[in-house]
C-alpha atoms as a PDB file:
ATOM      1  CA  UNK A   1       2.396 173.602 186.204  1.00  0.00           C
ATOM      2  CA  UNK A   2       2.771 177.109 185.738  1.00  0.00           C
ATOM      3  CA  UNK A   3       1.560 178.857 182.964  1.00  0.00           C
ATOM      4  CA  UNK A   4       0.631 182.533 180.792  1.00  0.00           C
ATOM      5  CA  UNK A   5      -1.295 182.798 177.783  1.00  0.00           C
ATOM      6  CA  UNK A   6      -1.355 185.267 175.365  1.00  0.00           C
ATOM      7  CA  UNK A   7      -1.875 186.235 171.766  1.00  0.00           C
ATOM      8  CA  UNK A   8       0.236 187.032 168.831  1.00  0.00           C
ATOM      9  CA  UNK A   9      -0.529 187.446 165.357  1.00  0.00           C
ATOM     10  CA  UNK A  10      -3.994 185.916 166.273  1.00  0.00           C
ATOM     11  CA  UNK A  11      -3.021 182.724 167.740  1.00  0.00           C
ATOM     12  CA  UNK A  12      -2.668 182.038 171.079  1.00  0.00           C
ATOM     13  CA  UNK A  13       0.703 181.110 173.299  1.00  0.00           C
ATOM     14  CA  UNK A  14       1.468 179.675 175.910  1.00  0.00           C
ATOM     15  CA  UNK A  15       4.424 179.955 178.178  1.00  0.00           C
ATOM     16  CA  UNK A  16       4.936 176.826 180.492  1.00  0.00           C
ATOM     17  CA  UNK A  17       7.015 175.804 183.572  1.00  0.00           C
ATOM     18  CA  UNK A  18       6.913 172.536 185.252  1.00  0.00           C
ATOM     19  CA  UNK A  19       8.305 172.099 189.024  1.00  0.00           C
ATOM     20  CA  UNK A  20      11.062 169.948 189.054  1.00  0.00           C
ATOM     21  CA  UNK A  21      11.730 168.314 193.005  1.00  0.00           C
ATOM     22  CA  UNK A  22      15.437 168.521 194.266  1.00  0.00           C
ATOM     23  CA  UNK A  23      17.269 165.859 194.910  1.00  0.00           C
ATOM     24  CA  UNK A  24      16.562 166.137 198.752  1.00  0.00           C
ATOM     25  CA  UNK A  25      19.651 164.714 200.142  1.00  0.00           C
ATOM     26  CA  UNK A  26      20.163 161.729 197.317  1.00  0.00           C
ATOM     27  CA  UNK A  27      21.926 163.416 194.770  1.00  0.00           C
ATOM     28  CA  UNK A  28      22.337 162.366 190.973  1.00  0.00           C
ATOM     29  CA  UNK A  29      25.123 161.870 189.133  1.00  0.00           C
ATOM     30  CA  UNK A  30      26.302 164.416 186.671  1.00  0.00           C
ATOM     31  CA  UNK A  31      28.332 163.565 183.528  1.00  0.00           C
ATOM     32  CA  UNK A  32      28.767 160.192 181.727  1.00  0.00           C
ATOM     33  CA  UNK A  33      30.828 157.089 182.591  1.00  0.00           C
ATOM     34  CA  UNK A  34      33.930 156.355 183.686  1.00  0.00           C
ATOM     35  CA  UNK A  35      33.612 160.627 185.282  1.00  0.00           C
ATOM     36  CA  UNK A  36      30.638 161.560 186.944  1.00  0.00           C
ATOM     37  CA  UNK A  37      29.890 163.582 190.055  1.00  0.00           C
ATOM     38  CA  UNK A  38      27.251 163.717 192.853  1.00  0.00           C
ATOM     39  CA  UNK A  39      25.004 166.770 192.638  1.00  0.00           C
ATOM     40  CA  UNK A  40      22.554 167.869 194.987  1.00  0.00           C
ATOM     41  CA  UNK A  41      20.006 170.095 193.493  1.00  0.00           C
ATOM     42  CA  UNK A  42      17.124 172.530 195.139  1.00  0.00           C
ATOM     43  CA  UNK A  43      14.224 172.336 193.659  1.00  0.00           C
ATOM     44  CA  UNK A  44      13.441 174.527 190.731  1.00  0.00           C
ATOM     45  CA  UNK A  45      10.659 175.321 187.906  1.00  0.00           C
ATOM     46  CA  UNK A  46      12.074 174.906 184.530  1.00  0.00           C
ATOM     47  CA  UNK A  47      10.139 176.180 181.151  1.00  0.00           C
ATOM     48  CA  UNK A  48       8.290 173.301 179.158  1.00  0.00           C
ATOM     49  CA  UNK A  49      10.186 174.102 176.044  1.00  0.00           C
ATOM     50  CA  UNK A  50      12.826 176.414 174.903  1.00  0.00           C
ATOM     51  CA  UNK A  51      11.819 180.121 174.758  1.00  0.00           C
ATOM     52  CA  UNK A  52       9.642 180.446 171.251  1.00  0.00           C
ATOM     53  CA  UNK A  53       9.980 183.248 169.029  1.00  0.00           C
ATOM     54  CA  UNK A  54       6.639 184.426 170.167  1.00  0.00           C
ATOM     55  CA  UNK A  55       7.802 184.962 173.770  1.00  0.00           C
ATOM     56  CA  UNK A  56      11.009 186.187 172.321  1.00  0.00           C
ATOM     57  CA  UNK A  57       8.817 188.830 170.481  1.00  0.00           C
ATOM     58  CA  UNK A  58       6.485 189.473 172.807  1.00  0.00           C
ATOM     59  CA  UNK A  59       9.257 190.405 175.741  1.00  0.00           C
ATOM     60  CA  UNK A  60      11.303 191.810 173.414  1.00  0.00           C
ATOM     61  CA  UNK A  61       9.673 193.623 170.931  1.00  0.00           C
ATOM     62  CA  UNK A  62      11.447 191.428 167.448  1.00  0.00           C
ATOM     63  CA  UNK A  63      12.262 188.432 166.694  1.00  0.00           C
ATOM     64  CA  UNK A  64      15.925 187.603 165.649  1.00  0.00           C
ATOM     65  CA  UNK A  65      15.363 184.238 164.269  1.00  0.00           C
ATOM     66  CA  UNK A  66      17.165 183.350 160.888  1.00  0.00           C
ATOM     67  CA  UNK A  67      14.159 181.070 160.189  1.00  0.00           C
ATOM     68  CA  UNK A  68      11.052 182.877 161.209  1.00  0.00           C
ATOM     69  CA  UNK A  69       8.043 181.195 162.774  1.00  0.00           C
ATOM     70  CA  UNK A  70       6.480 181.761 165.778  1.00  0.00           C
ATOM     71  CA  UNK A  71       5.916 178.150 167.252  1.00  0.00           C
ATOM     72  CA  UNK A  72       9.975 177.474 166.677  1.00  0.00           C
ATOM     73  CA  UNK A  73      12.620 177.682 169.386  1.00  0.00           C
ATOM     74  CA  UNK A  74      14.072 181.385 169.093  1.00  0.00           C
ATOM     75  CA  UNK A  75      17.463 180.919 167.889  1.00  0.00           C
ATOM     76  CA  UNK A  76      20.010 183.365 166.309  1.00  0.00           C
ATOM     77  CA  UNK A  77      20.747 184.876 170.254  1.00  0.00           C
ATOM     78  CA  UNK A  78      24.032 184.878 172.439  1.00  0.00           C
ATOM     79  CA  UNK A  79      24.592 184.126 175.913  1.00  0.00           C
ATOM     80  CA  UNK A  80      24.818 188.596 175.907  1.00  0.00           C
ATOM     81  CA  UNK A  81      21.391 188.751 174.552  1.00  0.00           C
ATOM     82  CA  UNK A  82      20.340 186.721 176.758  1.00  0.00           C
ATOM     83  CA  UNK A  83      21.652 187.311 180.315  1.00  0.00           C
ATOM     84  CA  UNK A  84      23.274 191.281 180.119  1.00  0.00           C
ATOM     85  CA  UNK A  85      21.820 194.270 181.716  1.00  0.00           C
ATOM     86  CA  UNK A  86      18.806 195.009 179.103  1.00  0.00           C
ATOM     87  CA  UNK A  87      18.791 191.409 177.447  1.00  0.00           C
ATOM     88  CA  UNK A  88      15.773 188.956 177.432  1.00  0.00           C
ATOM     89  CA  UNK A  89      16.349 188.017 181.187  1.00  0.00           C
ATOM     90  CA  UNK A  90      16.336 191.637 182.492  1.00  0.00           C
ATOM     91  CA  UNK A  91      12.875 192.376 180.452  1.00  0.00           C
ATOM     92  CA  UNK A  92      11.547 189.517 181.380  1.00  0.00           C
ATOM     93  CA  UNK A  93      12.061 189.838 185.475  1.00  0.00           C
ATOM     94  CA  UNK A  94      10.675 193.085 184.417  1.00  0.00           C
ATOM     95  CA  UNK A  95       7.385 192.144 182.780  1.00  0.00           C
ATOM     96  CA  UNK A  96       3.950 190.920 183.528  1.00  0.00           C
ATOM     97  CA  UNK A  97       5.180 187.110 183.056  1.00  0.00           C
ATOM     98  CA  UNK A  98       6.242 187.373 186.400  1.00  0.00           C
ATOM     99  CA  UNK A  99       3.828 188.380 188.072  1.00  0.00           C
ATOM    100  CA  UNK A 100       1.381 185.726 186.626  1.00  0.00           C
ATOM    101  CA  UNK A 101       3.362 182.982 187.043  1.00  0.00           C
ATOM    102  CA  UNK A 102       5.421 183.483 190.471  1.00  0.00           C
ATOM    103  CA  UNK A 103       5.349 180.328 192.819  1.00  0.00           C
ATOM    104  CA  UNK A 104       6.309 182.777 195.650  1.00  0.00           C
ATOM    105  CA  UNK A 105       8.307 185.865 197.184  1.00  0.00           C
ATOM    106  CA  UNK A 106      11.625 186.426 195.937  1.00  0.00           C
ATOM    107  CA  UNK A 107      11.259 184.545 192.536  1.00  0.00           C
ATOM    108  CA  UNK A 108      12.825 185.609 189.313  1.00  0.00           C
ATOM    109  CA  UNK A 109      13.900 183.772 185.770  1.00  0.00           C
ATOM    110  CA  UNK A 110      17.264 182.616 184.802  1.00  0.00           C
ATOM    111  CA  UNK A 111      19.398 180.655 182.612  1.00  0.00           C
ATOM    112  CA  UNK A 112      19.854 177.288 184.195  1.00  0.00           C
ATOM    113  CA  UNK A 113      23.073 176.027 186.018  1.00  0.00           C
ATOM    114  CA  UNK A 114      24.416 173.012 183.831  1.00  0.00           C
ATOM    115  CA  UNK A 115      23.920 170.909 186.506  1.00  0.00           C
ATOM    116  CA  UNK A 116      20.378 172.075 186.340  1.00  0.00           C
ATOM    117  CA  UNK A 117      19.613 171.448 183.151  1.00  0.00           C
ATOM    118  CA  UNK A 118      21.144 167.804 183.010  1.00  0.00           C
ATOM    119  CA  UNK A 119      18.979 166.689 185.620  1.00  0.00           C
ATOM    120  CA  UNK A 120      15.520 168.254 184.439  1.00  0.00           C
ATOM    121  CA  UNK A 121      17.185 166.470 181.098  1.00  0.00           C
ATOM    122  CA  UNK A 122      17.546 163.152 182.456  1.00  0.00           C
ATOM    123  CA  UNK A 123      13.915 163.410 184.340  1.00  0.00           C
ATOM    124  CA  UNK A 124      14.667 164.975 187.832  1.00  0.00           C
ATOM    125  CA  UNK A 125      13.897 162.352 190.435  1.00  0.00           C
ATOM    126  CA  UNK A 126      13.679 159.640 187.304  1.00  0.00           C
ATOM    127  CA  UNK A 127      17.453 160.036 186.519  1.00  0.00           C
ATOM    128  CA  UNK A 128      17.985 156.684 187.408  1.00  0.00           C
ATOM    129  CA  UNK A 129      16.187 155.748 184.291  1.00  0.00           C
ATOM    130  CA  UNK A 130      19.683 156.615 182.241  1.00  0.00           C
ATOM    131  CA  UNK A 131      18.082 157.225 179.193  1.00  0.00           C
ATOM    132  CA  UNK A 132      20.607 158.475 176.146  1.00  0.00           C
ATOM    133  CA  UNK A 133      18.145 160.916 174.983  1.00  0.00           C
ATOM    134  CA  UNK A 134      15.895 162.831 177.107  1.00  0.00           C
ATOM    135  CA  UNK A 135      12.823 160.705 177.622  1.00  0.00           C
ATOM    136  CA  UNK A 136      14.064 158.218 175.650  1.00  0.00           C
ATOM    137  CA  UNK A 137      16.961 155.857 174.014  1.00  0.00           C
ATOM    138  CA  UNK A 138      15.234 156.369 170.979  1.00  0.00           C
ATOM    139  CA  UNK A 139      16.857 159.667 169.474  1.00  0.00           C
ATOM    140  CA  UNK A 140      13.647 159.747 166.983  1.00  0.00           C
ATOM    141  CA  UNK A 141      10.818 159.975 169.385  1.00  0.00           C
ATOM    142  CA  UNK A 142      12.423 162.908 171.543  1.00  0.00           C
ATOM    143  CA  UNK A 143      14.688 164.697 169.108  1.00  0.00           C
ATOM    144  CA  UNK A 144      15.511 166.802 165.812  1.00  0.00           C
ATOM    145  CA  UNK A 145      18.902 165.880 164.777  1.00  0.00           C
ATOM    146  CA  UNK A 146      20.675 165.329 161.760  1.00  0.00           C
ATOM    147  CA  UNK A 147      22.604 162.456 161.150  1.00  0.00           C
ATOM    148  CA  UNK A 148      22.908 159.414 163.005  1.00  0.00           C
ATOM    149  CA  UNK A 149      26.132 157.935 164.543  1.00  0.00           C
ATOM    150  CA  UNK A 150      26.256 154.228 163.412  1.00  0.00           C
ATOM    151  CA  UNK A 151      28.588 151.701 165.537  1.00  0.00           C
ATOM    152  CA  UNK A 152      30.643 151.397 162.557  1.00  0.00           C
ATOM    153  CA  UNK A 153      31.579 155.052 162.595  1.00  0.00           C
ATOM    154  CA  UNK A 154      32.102 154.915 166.294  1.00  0.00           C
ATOM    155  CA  UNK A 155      34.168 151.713 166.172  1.00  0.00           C
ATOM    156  CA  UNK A 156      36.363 153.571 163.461  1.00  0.00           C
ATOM    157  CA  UNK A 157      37.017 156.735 165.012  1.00  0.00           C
ATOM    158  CA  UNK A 158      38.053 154.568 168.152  1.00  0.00           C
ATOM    159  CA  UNK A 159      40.600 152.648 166.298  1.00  0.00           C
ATOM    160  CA  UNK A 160      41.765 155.946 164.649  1.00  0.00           C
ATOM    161  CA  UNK A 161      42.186 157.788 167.822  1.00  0.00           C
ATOM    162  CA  UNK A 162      39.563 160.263 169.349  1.00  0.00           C
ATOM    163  CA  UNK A 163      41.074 163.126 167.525  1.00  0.00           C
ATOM    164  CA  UNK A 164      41.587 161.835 164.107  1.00  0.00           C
ATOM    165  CA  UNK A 165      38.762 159.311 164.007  1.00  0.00           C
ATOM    166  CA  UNK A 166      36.275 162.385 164.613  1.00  0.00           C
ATOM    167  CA  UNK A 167      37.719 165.094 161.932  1.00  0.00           C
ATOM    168  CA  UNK A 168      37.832 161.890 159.237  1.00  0.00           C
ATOM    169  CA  UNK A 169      34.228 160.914 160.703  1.00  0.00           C
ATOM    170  CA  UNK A 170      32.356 163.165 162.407  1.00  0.00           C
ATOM    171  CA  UNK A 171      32.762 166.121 160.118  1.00  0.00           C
ATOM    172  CA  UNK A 172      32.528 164.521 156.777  1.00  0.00           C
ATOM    173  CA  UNK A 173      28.320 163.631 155.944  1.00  0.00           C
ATOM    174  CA  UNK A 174      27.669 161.260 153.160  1.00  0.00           C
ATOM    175  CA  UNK A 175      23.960 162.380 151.936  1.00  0.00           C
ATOM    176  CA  UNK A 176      23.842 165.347 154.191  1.00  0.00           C
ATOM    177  CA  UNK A 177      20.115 166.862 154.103  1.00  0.00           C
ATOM    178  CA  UNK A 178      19.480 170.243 155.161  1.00  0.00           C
ATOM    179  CA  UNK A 179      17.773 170.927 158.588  1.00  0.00           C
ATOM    180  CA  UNK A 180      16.004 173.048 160.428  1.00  0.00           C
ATOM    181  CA  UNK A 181      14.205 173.873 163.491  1.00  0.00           C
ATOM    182  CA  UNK A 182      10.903 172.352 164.274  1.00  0.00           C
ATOM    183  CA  UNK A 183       7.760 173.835 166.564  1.00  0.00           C
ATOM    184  CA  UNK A 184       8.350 173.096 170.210  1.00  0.00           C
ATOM    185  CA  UNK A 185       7.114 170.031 171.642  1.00  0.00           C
ATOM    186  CA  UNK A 186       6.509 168.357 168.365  1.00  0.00           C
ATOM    187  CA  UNK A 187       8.338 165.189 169.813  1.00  0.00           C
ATOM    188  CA  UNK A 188       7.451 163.509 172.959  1.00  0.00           C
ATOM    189  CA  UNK A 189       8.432 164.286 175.742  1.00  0.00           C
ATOM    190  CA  UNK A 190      10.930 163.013 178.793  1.00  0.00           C
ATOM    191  CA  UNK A 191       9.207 161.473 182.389  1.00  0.00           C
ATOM    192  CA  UNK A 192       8.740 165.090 183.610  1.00  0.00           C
ATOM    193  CA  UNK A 193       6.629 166.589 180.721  1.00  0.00           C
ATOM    194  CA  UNK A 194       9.477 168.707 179.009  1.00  0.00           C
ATOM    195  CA  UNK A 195      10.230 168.983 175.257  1.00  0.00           C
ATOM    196  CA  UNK A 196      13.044 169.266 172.714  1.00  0.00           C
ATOM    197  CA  UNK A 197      16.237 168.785 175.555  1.00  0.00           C
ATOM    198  CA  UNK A 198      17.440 166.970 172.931  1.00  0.00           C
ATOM    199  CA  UNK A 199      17.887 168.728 169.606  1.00  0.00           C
ATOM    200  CA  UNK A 200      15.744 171.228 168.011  1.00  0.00           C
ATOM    201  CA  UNK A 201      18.318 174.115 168.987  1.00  0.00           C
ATOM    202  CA  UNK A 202      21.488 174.205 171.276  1.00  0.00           C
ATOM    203  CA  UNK A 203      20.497 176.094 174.762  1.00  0.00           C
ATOM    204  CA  UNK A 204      22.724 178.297 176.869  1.00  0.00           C
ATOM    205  CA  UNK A 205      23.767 177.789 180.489  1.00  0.00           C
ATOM    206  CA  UNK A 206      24.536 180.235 183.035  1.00  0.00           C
ATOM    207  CA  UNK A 207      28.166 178.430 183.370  1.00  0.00           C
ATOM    208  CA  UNK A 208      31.443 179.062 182.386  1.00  0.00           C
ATOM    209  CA  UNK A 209      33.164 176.311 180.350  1.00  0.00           C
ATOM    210  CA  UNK A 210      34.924 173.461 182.529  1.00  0.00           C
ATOM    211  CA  UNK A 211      36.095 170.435 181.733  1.00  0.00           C
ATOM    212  CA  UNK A 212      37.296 169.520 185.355  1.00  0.00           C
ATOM    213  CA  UNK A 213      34.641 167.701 186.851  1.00  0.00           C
ATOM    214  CA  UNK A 214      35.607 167.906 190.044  1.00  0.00           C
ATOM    215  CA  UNK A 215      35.208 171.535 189.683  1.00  0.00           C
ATOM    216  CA  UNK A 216      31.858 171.213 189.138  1.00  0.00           C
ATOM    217  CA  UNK A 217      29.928 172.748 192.110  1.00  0.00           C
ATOM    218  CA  UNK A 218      28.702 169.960 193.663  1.00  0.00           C
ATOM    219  CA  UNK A 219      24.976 172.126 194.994  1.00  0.00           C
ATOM    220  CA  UNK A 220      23.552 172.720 191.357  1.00  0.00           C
ATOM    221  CA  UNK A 221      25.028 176.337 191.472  1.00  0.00           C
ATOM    222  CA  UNK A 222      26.854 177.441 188.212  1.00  0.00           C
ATOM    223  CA  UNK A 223      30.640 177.142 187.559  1.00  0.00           C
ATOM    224  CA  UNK A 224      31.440 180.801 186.940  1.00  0.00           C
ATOM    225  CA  UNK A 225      35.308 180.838 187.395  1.00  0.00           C
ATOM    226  CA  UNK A 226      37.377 182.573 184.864  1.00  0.00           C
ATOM    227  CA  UNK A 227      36.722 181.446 181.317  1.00  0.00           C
ATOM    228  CA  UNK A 228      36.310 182.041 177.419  1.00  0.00           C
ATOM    229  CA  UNK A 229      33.482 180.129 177.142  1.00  0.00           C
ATOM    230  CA  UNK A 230      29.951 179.673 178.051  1.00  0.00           C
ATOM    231  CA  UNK A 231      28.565 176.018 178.016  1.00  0.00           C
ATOM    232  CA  UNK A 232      25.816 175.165 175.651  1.00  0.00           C
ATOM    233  CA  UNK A 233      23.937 171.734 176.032  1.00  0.00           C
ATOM    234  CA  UNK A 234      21.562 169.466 173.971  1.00  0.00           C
ATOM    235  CA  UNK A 235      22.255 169.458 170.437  1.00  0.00           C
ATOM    236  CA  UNK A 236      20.854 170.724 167.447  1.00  0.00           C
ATOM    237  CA  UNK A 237      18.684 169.955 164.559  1.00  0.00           C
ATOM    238  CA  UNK A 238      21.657 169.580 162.239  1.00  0.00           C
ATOM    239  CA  UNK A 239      24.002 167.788 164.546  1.00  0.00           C
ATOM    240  CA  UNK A 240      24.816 163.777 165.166  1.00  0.00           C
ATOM    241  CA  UNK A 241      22.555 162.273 167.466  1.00  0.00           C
ATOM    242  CA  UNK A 242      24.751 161.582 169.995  1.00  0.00           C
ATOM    243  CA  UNK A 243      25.318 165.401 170.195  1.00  0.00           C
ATOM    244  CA  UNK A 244      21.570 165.598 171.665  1.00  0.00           C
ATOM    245  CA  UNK A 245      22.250 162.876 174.690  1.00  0.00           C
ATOM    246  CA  UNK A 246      21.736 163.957 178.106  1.00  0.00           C
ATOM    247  CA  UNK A 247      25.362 164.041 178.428  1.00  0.00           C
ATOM    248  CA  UNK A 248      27.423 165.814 175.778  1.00  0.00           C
ATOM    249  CA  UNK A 249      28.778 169.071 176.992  1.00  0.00           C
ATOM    250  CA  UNK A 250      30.044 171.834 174.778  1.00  0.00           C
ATOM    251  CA  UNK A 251      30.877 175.271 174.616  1.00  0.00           C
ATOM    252  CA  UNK A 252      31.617 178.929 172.700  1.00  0.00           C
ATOM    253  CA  UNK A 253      32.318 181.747 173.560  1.00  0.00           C
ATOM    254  CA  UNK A 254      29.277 184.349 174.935  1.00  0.00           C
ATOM    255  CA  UNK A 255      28.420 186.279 171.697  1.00  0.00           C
ATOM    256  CA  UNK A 256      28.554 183.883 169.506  1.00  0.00           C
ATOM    257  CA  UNK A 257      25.014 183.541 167.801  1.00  0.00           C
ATOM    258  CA  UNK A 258      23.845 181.180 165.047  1.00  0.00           C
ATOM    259  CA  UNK A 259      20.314 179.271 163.969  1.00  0.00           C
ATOM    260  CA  UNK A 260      20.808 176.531 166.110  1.00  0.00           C
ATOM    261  CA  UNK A 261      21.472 178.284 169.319  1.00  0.00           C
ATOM    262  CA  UNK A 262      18.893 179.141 171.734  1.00  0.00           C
ATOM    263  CA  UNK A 263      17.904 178.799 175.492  1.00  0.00           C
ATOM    264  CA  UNK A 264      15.112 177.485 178.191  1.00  0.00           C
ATOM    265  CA  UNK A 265      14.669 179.748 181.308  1.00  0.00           C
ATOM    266  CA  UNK A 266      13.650 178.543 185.241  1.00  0.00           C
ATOM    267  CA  UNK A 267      12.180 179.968 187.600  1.00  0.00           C
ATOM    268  CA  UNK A 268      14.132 179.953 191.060  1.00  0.00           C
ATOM    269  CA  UNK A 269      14.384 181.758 194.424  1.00  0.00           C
ATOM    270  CA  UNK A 270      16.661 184.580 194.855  1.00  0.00           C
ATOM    271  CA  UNK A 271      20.314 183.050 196.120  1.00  0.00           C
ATOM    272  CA  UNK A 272      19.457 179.538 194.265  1.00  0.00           C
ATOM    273  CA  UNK A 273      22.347 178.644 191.736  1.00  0.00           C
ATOM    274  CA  UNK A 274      22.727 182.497 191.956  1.00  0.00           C
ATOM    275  CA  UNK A 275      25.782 183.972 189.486  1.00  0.00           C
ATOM    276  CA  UNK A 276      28.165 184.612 191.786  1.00  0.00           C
ATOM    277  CA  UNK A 277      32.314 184.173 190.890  1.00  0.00           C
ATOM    278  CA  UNK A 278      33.506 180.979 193.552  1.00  0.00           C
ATOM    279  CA  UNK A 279      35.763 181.744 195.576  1.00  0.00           C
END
């Protein structure tokens, strides 16, 4: 575990990344059933929880949050807050974080490849596991989420088609609450000792919207081919529960900002999953 301390608004933070081992020649598979792909995946440290709106503040000098409070995800940021020249990324390569917390040479913080994420999601080397949730197939022990997606709902929507079942279903919320984000690592956590990759707040990846699987770089890199979009995983604190499995994918496009997106870094070598355009 890797790990910097420090204080704001006298309390004390911490900042933690656990090593997750690659998959070392026996690749997982990515996706959910009937499509999945095998990805192979160097190892990689990945942060604990998403970024807080302490470290947001303390990298970046204010906090954007719509609902303020320091022990929450950050949320209220875009993929260009994040990852352009001057964003959170940029100042943090630049600050002391690194240098406390660098595993070696060459090291520097990023957004996570999808494929990335869904395996530290799913557990790393405990993927076979094939929880729903991360850590769990109990959404309530891992996750905040809103409300839940009964079998009667789901056998519905089937029967209506995927398109019409979900606008008549999943949009309309019969004693809908309001939500909200939570403090990190209020729910337990998956087999590798990480919290809130399912719900709390939506987090960025570095890749470009697909839906092709088979476009899908099979080495854990990012898919950063032409596109509108930027792919978001996890789920939120005000979405269905099956939102926040290890498995839904979704997108929008790179500036879009709201208070139920925000992000996780790791902490890879130079030339791992690096943000190059594939040829």
């Amino acid at each position: 575990m890797l790990s910097y301390k420090w204080l704001a608004e006298g309390s004390e933070h911490t900042f933690e990344l656990v090593q997750v081992a690659g998959t070392d020649g026996s690749p997982f598979l990515f996706g959910r059933e009937p499509n999945r792909r095998s990805i192979e995946i160097p190892e990689f440290y990945i942060s604990t929880t998403p970024v807080t709106q302490a470290l947001w503040l303390h990298v970046m000098g204010s906090n954007p949050a719509i609902r303020p409070d320091l022990r929450c995800p950050v949320e209220n940021v875009s993929w260009k807050h994040v990852s352009e020249s001057g964003g959170f990324l940029d100042r943090l390569n630049s600050s002391e974080i690194l240098a406390a917390v660098n595993d070696g040479p060459q090291t520097h913080f990023r957004l996570p490849s999808e494929t990335e994420w869904e395996y530290a999601a799913r557990g790393g080397p405990s993927w076979r596991d094939e929880f729903t949730y991360s850590g769990s197939n109990n959404a309530d022990k891992v996750a905040w989420y809103g409300p839940h997606w009964t079998r009667g709902r789901d056998l519905a929507a089937r029967l209506l088609g995927r398109r019409l079942g979900w606008r008549i279903f999943g949009r309309v919320r019969f004693g809908k609450r309001p939500t909200r984000t939570h403090d990190v690592a209020a729910k337990a956590p998956n087999q590798l000792g990480i919290y809130d990759m399912s719900g709390n707040v939506w987090e960025w990846c570095q890749d470009v919207c697909t839906d092709d699987m088979n476009a899908v770089p099979a080495d854990g890199s990012p898919y950063l081919r032409p596109g509108d979009e930027r792919r978001l995983r996890g789920g939120c604190h005000h979405n269905w529960n099956l939102h926040c499995t290890v498995s839904w994918r979704y997108g929008i496009v790179p500036n879009a900002h709201d208070g139920c997106i925000g992000f996780r870094v790791v902490l890879a070598k130079h030339g791992d999953a690096i943000q190059t355009i594939l040829k």
